[in-house]
N, C-alpha and C. Protein backbone atom coordinates (compact mmCIF):
# COMPACT_ATOMS: atom_id res chain seq x y z
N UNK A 1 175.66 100.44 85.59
CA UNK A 1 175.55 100.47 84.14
C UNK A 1 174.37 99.61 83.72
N UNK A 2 173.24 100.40 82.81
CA UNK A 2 172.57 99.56 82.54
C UNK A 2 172.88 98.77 80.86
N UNK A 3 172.89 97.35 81.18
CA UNK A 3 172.66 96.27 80.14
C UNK A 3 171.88 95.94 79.65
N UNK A 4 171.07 96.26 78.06
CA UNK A 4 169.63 95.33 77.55
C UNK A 4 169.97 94.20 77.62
N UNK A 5 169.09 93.44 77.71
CA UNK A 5 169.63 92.02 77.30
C UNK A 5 168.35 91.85 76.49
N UNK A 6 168.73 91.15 75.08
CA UNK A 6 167.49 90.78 74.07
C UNK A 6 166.63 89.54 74.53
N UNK A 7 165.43 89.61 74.07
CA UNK A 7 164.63 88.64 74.27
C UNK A 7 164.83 87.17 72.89
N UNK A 8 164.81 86.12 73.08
CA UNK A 8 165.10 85.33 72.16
C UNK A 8 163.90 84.88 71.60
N UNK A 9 162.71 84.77 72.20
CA UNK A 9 161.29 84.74 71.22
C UNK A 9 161.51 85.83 70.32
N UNK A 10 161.62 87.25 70.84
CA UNK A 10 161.57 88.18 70.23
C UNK A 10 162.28 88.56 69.01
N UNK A 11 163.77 88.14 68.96
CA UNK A 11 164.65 88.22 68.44
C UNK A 11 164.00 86.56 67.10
N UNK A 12 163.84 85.87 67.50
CA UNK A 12 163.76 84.66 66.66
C UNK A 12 162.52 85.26 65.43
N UNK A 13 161.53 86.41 66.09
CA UNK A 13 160.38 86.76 64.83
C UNK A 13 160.71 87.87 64.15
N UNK A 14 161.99 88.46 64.55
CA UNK A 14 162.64 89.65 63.46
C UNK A 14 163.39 88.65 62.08
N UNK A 15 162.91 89.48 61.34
CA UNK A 15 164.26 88.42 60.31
C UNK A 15 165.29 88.42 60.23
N UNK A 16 165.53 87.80 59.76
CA UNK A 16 167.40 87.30 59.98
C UNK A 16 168.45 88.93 59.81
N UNK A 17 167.62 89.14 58.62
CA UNK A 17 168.59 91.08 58.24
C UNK A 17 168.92 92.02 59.91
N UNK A 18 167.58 92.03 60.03
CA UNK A 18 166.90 92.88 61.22
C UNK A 18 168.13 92.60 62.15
N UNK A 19 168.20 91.19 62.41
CA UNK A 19 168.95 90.43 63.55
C UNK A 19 170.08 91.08 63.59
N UNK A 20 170.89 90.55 62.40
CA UNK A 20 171.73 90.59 62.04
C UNK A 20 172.73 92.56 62.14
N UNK A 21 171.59 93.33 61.43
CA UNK A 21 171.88 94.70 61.87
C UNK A 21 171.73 95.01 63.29
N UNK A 22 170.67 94.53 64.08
CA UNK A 22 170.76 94.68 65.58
C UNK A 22 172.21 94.72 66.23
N UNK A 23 172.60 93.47 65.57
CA UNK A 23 173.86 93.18 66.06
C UNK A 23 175.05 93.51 65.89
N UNK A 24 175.55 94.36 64.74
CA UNK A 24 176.03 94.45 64.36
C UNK A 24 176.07 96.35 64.80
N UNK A 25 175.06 96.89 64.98
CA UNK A 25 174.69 98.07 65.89
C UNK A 25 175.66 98.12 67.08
N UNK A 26 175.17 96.99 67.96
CA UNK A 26 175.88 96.71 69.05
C UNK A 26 177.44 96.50 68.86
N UNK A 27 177.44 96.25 68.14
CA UNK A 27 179.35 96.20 67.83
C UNK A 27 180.19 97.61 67.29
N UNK A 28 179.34 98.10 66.52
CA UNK A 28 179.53 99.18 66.06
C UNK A 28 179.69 100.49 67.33
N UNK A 29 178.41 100.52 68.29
CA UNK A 29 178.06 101.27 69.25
C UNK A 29 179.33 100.50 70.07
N UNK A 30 180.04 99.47 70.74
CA UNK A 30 181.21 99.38 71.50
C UNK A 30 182.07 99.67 71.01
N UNK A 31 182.14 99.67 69.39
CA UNK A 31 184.20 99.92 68.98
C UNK A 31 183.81 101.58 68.87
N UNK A 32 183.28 102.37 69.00
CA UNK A 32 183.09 103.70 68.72
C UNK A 32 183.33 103.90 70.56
N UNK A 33 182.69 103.11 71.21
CA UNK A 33 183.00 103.80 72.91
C UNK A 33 184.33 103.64 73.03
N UNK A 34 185.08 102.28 72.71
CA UNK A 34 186.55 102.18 73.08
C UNK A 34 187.22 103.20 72.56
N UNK A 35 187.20 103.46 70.76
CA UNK A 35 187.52 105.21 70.31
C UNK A 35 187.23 106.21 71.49
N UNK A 36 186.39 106.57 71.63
CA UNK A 36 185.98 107.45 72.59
C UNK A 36 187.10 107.51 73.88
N UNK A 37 187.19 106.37 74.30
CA UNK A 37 188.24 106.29 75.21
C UNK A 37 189.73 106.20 75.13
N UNK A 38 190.08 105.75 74.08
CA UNK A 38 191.12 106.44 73.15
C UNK A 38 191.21 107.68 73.38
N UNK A 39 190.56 108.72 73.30
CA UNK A 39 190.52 109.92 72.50
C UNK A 39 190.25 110.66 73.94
N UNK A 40 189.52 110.28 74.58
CA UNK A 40 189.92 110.93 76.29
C UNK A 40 190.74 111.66 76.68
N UNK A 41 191.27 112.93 76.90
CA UNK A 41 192.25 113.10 77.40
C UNK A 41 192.66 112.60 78.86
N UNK A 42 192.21 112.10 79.71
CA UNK A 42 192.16 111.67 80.92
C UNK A 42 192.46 110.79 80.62
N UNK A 43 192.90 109.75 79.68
CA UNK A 43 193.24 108.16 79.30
C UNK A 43 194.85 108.37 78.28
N UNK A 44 195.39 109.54 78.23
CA UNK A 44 196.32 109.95 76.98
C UNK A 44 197.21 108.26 77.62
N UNK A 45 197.66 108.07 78.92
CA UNK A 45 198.45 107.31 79.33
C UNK A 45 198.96 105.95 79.41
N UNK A 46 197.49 105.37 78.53
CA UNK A 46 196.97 103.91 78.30
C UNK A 46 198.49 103.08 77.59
N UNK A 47 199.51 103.91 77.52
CA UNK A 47 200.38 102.46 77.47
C UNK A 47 200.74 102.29 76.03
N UNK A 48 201.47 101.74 75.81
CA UNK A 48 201.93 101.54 74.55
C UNK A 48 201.34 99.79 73.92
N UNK A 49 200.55 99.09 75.10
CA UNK A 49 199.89 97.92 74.09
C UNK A 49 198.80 98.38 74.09
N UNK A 50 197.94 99.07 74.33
CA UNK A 50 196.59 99.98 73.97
C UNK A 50 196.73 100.74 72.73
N UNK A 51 197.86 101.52 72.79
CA UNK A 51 197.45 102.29 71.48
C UNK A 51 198.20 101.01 70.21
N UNK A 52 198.62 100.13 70.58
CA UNK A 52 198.89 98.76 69.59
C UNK A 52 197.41 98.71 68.77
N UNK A 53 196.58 98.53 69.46
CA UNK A 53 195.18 98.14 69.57
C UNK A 53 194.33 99.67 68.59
N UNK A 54 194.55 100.45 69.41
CA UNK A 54 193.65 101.57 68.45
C UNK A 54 193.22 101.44 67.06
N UNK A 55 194.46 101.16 66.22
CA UNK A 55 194.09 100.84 64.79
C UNK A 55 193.58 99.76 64.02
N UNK A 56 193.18 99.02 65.00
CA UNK A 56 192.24 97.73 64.80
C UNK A 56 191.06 98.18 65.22
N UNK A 57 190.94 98.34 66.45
CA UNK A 57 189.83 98.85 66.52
C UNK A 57 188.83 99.96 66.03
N UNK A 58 189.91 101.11 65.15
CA UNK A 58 189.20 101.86 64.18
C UNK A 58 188.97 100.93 63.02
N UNK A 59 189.40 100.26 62.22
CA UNK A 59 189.65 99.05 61.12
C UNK A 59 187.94 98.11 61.27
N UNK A 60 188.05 98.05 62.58
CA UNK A 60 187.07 97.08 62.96
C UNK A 60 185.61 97.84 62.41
N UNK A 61 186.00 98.96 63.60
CA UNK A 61 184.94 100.31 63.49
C UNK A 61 183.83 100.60 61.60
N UNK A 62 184.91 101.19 60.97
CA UNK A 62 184.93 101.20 59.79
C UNK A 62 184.59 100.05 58.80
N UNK A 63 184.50 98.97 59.16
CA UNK A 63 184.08 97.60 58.40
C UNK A 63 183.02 97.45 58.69
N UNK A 64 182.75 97.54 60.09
CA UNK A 64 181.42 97.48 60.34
C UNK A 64 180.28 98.08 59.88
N UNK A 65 181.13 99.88 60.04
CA UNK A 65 179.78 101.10 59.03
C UNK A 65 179.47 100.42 58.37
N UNK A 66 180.31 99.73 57.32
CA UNK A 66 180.51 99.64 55.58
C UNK A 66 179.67 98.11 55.37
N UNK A 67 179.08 97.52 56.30
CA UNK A 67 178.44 96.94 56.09
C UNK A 67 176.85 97.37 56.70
N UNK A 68 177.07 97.60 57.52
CA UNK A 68 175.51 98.19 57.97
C UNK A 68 175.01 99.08 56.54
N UNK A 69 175.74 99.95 56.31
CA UNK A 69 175.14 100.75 54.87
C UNK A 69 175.16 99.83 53.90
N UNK A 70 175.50 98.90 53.73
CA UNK A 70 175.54 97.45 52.87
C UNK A 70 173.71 97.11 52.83
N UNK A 71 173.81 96.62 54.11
CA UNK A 71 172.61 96.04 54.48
C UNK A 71 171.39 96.98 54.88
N UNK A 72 171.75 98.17 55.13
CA UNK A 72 170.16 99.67 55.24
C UNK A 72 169.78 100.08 53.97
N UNK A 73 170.62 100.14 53.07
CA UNK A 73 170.71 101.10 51.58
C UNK A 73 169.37 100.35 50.74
C-alpha cells in the first residue's frame, strides 16, 4: 500500500485554509473507505461491534463534507 507522507517545509508555505482542507480531505477520503467496507458484501459478517460503529462513522463522514463546503464555497 502506498502512503504519501507530506512534506513539512512544504506544508508550513500553504496557508493555514489550504492545510487545514488537505487534511481534512484525508479524513474525509478514510471515513468514506471504512463505508466502503461496510458496504462490501464480502465483509456483511463484521460483527455486531462494527456495525455499533457504522453510524458514527457516517456522522463523522457527513460533518466533515459540511465543512470542507464551509471552507471551498
Amino acid at each position: 500500500m502506498f502512503t504519501e507522507v507530506s512534506d513539512p517545509f512544504l506544508d508550513l508555505r500553504m496557508p493555514l485554509q489550504e492545510r487545514v482542507v488537505d487534511k481534512l480531505a484525508d479524513m474525509l477520503y478514510a471515513s468514506d473507505m471504512i463505508l466502503d467496507m461496510f458496504r462490501d458484501e464480502r465483509t456483511r459478517d463484521f460483527g455486531r461491534d462494527l456495525k455499533d460503529v457504522e453510524p458514527s462513522v457516517r456522522r463523522v463522514y457527513d460533518e466533515i463534507n459540511e465543512l470542507m463546503k464551509q471552507l471551498t464555497d
